[in-house]
Structures are given as C-alpha cells and as structure tokens.
C-alpha atoms as a PDB file:
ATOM      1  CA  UNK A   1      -6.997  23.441  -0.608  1.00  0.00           C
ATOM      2  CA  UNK A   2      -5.711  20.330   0.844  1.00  0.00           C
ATOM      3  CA  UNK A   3      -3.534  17.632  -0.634  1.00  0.00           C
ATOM      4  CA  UNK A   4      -5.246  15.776  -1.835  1.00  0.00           C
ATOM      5  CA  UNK A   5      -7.485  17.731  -3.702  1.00  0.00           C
ATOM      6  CA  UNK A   6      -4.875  19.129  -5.345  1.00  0.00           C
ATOM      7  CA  UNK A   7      -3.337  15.793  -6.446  1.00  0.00           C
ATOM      8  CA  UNK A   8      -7.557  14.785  -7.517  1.00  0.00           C
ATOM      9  CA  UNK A   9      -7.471  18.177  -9.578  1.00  0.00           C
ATOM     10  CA  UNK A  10      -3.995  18.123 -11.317  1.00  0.00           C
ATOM     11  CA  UNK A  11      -4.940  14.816 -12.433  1.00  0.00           C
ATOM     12  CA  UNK A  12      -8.509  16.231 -13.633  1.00  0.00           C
ATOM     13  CA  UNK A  13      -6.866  19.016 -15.341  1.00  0.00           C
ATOM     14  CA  UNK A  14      -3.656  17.363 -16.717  1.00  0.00           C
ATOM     15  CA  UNK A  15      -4.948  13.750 -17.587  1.00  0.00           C
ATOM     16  CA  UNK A  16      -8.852  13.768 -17.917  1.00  0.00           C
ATOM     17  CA  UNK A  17      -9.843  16.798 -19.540  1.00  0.00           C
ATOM     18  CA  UNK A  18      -8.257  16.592 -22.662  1.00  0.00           C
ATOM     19  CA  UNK A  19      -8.721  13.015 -23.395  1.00  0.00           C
ATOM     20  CA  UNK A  20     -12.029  11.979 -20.530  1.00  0.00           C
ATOM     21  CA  UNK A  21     -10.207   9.107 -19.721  1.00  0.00           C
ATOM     22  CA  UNK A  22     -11.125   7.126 -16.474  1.00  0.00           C
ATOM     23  CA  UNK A  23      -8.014   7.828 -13.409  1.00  0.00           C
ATOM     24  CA  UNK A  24      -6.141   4.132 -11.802  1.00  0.00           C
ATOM     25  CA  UNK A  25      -4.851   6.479  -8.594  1.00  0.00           C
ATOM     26  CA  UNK A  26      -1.606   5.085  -7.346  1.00  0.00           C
ATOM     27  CA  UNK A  27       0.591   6.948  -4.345  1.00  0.00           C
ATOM     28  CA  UNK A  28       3.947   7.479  -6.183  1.00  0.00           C
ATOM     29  CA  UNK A  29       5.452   8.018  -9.567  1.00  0.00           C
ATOM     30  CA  UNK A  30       7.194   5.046  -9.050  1.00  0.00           C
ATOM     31  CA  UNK A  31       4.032   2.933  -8.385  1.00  0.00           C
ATOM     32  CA  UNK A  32       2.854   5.219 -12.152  1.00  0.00           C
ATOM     33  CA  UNK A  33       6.104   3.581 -13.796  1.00  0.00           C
ATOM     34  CA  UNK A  34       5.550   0.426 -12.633  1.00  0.00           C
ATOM     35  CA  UNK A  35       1.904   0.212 -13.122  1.00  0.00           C
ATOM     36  CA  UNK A  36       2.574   1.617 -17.002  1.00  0.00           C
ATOM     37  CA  UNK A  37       4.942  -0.549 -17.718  1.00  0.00           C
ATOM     38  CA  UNK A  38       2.734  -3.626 -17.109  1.00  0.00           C
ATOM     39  CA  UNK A  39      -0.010  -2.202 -17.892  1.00  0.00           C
ATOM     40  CA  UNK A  40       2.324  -1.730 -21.502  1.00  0.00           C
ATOM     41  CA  UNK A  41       3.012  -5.545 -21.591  1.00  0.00           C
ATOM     42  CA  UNK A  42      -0.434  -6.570 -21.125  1.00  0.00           C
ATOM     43  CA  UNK A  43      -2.198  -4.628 -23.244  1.00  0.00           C
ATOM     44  CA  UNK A  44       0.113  -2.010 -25.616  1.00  0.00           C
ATOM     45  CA  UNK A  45      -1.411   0.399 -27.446  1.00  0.00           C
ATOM     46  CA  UNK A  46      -4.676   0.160 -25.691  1.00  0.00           C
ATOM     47  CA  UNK A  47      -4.912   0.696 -22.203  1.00  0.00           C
ATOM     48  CA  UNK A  48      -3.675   4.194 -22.428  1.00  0.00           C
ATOM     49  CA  UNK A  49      -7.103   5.232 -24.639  1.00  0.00           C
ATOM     50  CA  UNK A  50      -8.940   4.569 -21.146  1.00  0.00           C
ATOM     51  CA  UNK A  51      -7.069   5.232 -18.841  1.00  0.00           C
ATOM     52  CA  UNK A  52      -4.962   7.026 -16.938  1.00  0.00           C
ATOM     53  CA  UNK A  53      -2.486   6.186 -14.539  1.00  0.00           C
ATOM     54  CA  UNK A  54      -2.585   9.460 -11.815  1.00  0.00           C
ATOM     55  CA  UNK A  55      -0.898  10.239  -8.869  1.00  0.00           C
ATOM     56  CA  UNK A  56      -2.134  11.014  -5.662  1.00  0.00           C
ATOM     57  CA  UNK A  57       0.980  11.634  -3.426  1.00  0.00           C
ATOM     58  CA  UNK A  58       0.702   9.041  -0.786  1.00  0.00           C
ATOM     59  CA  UNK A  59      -1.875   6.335   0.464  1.00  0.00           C
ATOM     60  CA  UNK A  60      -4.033   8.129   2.379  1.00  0.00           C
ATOM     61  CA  UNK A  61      -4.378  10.854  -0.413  1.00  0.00           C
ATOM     62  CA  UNK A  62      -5.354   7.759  -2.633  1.00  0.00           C
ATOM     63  CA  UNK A  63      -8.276   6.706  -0.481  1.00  0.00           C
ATOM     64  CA  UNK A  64      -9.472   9.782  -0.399  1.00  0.00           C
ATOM     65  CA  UNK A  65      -9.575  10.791  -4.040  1.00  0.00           C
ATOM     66  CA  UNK A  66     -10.776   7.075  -4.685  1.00  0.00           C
ATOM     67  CA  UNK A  67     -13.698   8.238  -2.372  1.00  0.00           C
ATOM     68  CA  UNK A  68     -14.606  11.407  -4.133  1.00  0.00           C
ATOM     69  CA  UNK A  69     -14.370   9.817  -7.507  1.00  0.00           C
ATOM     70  CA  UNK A  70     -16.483   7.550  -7.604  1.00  0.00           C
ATOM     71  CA  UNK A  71     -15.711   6.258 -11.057  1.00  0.00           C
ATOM     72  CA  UNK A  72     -11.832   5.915 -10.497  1.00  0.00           C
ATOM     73  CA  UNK A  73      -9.813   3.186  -9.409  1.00  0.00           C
ATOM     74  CA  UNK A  74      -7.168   3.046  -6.405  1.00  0.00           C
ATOM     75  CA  UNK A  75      -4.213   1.095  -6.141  1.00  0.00           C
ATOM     76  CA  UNK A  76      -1.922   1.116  -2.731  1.00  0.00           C
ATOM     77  CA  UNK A  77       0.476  -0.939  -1.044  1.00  0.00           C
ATOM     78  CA  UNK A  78      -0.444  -3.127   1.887  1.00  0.00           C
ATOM     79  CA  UNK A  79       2.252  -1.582   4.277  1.00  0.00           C
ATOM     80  CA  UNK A  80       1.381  -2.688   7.724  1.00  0.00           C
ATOM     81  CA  UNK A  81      -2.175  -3.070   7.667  1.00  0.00           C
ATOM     82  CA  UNK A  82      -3.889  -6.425   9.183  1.00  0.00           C
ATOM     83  CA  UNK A  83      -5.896  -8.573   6.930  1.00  0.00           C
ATOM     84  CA  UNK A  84      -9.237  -7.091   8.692  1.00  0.00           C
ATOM     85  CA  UNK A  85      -7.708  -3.929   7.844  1.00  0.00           C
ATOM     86  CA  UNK A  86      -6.822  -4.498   4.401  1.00  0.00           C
ATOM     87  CA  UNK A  87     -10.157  -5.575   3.997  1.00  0.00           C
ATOM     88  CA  UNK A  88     -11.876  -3.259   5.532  1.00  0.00           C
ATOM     89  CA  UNK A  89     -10.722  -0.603   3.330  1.00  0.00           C
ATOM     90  CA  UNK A  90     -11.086  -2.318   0.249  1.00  0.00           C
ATOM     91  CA  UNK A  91     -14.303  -2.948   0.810  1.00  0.00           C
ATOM     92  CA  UNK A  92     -15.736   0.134   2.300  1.00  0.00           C
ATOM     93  CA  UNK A  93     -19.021   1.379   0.663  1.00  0.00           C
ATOM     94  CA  UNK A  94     -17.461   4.454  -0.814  1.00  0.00           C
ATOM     95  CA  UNK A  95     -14.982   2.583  -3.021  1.00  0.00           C
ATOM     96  CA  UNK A  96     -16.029  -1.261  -2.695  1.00  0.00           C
ATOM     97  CA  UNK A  97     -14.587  -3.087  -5.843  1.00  0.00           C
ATOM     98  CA  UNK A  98     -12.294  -0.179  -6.555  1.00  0.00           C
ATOM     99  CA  UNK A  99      -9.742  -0.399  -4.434  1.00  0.00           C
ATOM    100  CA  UNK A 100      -7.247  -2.776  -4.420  1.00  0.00           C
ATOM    101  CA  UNK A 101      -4.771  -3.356  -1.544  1.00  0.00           C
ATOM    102  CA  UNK A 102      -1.382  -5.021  -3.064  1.00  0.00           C
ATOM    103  CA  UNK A 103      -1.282  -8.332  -0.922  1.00  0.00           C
ATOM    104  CA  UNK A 104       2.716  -7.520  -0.313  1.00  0.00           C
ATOM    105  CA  UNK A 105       3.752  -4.852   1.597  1.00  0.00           C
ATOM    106  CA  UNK A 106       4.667  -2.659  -1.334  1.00  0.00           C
ATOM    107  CA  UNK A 107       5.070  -2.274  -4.942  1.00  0.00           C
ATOM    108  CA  UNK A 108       9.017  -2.687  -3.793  1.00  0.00           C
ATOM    109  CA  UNK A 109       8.264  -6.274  -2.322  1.00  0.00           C
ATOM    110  CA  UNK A 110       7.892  -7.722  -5.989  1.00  0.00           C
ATOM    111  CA  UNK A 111      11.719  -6.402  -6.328  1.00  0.00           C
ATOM    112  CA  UNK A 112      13.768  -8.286  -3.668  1.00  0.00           C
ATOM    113  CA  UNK A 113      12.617 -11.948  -4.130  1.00  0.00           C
ATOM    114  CA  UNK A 114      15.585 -13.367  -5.789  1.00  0.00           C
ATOM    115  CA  UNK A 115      13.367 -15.918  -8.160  1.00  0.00           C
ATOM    116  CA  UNK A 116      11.143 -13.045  -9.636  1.00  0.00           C
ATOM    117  CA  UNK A 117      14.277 -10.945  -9.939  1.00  0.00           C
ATOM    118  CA  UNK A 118      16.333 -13.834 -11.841  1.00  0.00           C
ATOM    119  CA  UNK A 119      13.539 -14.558 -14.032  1.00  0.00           C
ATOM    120  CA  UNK A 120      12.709 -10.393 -15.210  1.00  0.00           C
ATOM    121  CA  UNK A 121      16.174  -9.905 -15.800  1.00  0.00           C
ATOM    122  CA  UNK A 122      17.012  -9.812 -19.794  1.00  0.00           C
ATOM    123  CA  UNK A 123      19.109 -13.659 -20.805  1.00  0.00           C
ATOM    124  CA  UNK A 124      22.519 -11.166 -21.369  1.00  0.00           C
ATOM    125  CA  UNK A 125      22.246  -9.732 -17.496  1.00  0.00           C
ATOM    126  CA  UNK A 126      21.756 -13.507 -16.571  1.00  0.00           C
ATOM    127  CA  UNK A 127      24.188 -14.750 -18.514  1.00  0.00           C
ATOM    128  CA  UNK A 128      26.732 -11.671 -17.348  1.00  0.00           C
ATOM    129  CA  UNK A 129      26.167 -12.450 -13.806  1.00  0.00           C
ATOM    130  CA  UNK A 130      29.268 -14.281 -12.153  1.00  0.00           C
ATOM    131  CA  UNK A 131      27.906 -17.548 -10.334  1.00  0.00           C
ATOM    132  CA  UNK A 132      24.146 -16.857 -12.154  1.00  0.00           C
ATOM    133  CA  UNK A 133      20.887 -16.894  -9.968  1.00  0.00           C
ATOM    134  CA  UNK A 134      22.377 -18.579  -6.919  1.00  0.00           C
ATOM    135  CA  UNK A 135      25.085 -15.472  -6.680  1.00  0.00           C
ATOM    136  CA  UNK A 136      21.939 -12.900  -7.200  1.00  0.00           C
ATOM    137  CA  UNK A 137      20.019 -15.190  -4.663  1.00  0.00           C
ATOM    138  CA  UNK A 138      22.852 -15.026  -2.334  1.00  0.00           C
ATOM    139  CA  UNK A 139      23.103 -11.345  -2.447  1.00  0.00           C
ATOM    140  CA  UNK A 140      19.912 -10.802  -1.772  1.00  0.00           C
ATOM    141  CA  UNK A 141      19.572 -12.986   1.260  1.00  0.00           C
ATOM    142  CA  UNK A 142      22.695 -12.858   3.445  1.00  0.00           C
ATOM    143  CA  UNK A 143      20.999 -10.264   5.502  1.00  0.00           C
ATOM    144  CA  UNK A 144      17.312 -11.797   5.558  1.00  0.00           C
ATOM    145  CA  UNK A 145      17.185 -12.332   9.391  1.00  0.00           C
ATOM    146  CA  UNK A 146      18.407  -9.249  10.025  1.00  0.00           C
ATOM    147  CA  UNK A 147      15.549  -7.583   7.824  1.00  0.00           C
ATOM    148  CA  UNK A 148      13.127 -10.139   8.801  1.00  0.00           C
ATOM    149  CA  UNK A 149      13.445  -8.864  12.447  1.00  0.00           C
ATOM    150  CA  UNK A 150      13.309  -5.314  11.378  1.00  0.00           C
ATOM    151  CA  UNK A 151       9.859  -6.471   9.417  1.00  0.00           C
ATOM    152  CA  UNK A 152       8.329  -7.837  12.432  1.00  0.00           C
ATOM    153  CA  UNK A 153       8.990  -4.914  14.642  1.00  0.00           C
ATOM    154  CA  UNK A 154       7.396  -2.665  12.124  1.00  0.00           C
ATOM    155  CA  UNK A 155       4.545  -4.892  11.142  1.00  0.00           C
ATOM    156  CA  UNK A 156       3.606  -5.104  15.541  1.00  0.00           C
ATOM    157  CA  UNK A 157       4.394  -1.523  16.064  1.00  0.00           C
ATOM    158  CA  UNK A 158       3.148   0.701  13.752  1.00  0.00           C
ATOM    159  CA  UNK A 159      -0.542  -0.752  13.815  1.00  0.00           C
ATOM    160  CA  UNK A 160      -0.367  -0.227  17.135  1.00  0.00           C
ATOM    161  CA  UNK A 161       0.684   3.648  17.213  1.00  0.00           C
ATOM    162  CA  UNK A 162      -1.532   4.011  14.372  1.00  0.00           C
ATOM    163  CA  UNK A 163      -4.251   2.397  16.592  1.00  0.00           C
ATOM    164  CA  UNK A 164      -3.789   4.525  19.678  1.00  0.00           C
ATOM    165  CA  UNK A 165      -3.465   8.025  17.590  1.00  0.00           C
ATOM    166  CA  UNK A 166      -7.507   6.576  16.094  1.00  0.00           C
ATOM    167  CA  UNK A 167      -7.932   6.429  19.799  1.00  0.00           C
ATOM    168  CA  UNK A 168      -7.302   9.918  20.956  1.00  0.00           C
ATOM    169  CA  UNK A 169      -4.388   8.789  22.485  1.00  0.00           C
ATOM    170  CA  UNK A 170      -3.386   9.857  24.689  1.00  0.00           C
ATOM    171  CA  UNK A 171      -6.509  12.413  26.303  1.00  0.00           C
ATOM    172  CA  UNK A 172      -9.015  10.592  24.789  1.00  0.00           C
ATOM    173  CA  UNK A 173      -8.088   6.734  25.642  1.00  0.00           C
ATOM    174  CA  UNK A 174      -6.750   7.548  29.107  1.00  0.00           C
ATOM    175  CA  UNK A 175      -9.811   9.129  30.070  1.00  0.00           C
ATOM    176  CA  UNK A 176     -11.027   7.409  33.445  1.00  0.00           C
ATOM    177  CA  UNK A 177     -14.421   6.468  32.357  1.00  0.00           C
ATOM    178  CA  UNK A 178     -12.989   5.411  28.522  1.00  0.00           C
ATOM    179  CA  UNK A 179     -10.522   2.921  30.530  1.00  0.00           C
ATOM    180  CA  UNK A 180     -13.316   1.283  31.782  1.00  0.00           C
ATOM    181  CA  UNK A 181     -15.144   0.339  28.638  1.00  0.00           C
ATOM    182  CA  UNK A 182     -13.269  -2.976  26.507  1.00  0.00           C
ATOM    183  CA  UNK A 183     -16.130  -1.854  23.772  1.00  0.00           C
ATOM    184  CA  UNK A 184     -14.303   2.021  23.592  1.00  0.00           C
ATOM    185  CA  UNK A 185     -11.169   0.550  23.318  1.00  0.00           C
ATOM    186  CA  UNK A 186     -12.043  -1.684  20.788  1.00  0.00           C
ATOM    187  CA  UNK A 187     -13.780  -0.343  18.015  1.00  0.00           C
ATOM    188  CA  UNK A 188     -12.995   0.540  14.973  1.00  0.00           C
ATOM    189  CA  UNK A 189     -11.603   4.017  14.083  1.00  0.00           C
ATOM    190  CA  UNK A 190     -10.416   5.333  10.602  1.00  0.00           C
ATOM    191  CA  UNK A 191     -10.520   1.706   8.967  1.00  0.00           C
ATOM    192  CA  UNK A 192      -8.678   0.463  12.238  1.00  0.00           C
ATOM    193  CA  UNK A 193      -8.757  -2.103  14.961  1.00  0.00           C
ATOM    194  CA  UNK A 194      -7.378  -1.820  17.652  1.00  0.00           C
ATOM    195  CA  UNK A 195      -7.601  -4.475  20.287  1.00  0.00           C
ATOM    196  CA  UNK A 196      -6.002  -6.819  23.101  1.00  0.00           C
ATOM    197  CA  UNK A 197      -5.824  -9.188  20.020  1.00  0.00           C
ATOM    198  CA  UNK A 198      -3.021  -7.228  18.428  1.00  0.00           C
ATOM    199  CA  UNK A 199      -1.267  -6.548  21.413  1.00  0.00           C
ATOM    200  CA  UNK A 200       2.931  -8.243  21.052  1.00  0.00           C
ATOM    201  CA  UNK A 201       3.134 -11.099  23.004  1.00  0.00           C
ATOM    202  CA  UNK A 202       6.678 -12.915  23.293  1.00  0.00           C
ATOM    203  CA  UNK A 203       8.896 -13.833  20.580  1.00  0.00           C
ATOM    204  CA  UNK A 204      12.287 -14.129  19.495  1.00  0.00           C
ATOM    205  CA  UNK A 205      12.046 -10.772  17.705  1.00  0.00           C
END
C-alpha cells in the first residue's frame, strides 16, 4: 500500500466513518492546527459537524487523495510552483474547484510578516514588547536580503530540477533525437513546464 493511500484510509477510518463527515486534506499537522484554529474563529461550533480537517503527509500525497476523492477538498502550499503551475493543478479536471493552492509559499509565510504578526499578537504581548511593533519589525527584517537571496535561488532552481526529473532527465532528455525537438522539451509533464522561458538569466542574486 502506498502513502498515500494509507494517509486517504486512516482518515476514512479515523475521521469519516464514525461521523460521514466530508475530508479538507492538508499536508501537515501543522497546516491541521492552523486550518482548525481558523476554521474555530470563523465558524465555532459548526464547521467541525461537516468536516474534517485530515492529513495527508505531504503535497503530493494531497493531490493524490484529492484525486481519488472526489468529494474532498485539498489545501497545499504554493512552494515553488509558477503561476501556470499553480494553476494548472488547481484546475485539473480531477479536482477543479477543490483544490486550492495558498498564493504564499506556505502556511509559514503568513508567520514572518511583521504587520500580520503585530496585529495577531494578544494587547499584553504587544504591550510587553520592549520598543513595540517597530522592535518585532526590526527583528524580523535585519536579515531580509540575506533570505530574499536564498528565496530567489530556490524559487529558479527547484522548478527547474523538478522540470528536468518530468523530463527523464537525464536518459530521456539527452536522447539525440529528443534534443532536437523544442516541442519534447517543452511540454508539460506531471503539472509542469518546463521551458527556455524559465531558464535564469542574469541578476544580482
């Protein structure tokens, strides 16, 4: 049995049965937290009579179940994907209007801007906080160049890997014949593009 078939039947066995509830699939337990605790705020005492808030392990689990379940919804983080990519994958015949692709790169992203921080954090944090938001901002952004360059790299590299493994790379892409053919090269694989378009051209990262 593979993963995520076991994550699709623990949360069958574990959340559904007893209650036939409908599933929101998320990757983590800490995207389950999250998404219950809002979920909490916006509608308490209600939500949780239909629905349930399951875990599938990790994104690609997520599609998958999402897939096979056709009544269930998906949530996942953006990480690296492109917009066409994003898109594609939300809107995919198998789980069209059920899937939706955060528009940060994760759950985590809502958690490190220094404005959204400030204004979750209870008035006796805020007011306990030596030099108030513009300490907090402060501490949160004296290294933002250094992560913004580490963001770039990742955002340009790993579609690209991720790109060339759709491929075949490296048997299937270097193939003489394959080489010769933009079209090969270019289509879609897996929900992917890969394409001179996305190629890193020079910048100060």
């Amino acid at each position: 049995m593979s993963g995520w078939t076991t994550a699709r039947d623990a949360i069958l066995q574990q959340q559904v049965a007893a209650t036939g509830v409908q599933a929101l699939v998320v990757e983590g337990d800490d995207d389950r937290l999250v998404v219950e605790a809002l979920l909490d705020k916006v509608a308490p005492g209600t939500w949780a009579t239909q629905w349930c808030v399951g875990i599938a392990g990790k994104k690609q689990h997520t599609l998958q179940i999402v897939d096979d379940q056709t009544t269930w919804l998906g949530l996942v983080d953006r990480d690296e994907w492109s917009d066409n990519a994003a898109t594609a994958a939300s809107q995919a015949p198998s789980r069209a209007g059920r899937l939706h692709v955060l528009p940060r790169f994760s759950m985590e992203s809502y958690f490190v801007d220094p404005v959204e921080l400030w204004a979750a954090l209870p008035m006796i944090q805020q007011q306990s906080l030596n030099g108030g938001q513009q300490a907090l901002d402060a501490a949160i952004t004296n290294d933002l160049d250094s992560w913004l360059r580490h963001g770039a790299l990742w955002h340009t590299v790993n579609p690209l890997w991720d790109g060339l493994r759709a491929l075949g790379f490296k048997e299937t892409l270097l193939n003489h014949a394959n080489a010769q053919n933009d079209a090969v090269i270019q289509q879609p694989r897996h929900g992917k593009m890969f394409s001179s378009r996305e190629l890193p051209r020079s910048s100060p990262v």
